[in-house]
Protein backbone atom coordinates (compact mmCIF):
# COMPACT_ATOMS: atom_id res chain seq x y z
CA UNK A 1 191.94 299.52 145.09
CA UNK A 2 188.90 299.36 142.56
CA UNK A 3 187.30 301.66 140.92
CA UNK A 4 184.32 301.09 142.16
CA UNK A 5 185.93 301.67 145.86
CA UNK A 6 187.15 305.22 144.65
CA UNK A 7 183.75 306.06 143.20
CA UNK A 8 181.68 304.94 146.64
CA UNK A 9 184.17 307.15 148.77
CA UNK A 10 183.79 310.04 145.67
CA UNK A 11 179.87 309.54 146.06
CA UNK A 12 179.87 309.54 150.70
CA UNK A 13 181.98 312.87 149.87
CA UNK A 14 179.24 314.37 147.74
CA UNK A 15 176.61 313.24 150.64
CA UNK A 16 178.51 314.42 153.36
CA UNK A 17 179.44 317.33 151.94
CA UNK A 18 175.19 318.26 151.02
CA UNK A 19 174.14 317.70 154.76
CA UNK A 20 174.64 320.90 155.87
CA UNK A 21 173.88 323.10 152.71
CA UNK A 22 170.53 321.03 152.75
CA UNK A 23 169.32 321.49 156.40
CA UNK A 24 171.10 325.06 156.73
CA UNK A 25 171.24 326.74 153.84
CA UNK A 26 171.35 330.02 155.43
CA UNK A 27 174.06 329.10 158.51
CA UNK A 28 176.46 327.39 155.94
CA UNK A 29 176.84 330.97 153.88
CA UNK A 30 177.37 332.78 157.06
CA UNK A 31 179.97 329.90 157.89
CA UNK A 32 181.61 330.25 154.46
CA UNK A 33 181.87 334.02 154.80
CA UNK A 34 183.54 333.72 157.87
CA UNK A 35 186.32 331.18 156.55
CA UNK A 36 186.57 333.37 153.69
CA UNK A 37 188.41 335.75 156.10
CA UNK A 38 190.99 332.84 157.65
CA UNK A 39 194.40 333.65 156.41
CA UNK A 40 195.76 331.10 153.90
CA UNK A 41 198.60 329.91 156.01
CA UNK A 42 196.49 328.74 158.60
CA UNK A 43 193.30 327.48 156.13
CA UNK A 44 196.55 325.41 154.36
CA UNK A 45 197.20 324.08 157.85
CA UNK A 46 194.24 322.90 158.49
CA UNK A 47 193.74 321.38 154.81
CA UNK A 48 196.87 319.49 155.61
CA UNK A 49 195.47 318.46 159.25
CA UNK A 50 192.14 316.79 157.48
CA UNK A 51 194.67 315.01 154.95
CA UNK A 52 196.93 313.66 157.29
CA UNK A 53 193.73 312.67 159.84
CA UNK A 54 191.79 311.25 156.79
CA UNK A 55 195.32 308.79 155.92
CA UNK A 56 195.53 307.78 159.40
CA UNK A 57 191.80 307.11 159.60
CA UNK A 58 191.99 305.16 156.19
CA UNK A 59 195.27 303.23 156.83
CA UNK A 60 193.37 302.07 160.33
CA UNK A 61 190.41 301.04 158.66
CA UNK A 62 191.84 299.09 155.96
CA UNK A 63 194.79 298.09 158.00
């Protein structure tokens, strides 16, 4: 893997992650509040879902 590969996927992360902030500012705070109150086991659960979804999707891709 390059560098410059890791710093394209770094830089789609940074856009992704602005949609929604950008055309809901005001539904994405109410959204953060309310996974504010998920308990950790399950917010850990579902960190370890995206992983595990984001390998599979990654290892398909570049297969």
């Amino acid at each position: 893997m390059l560098w410059t590969d890791f710093l394209a996927a770094i830089a789609l992360l940074l856009i992704i992650e602005g949609i929604l902030p950008f055309l809901d500012p005001a539904g994405t705070r109410r959204r953060l509040l309310q996974m504010a109150q998920i308990p950790t086991g399950v917010f850990r659960g579902v960190g370890l879902f995206c992983m595990l979804a984001g390998l599979l999707l990654l290892w398909w891709v570049r297969g």
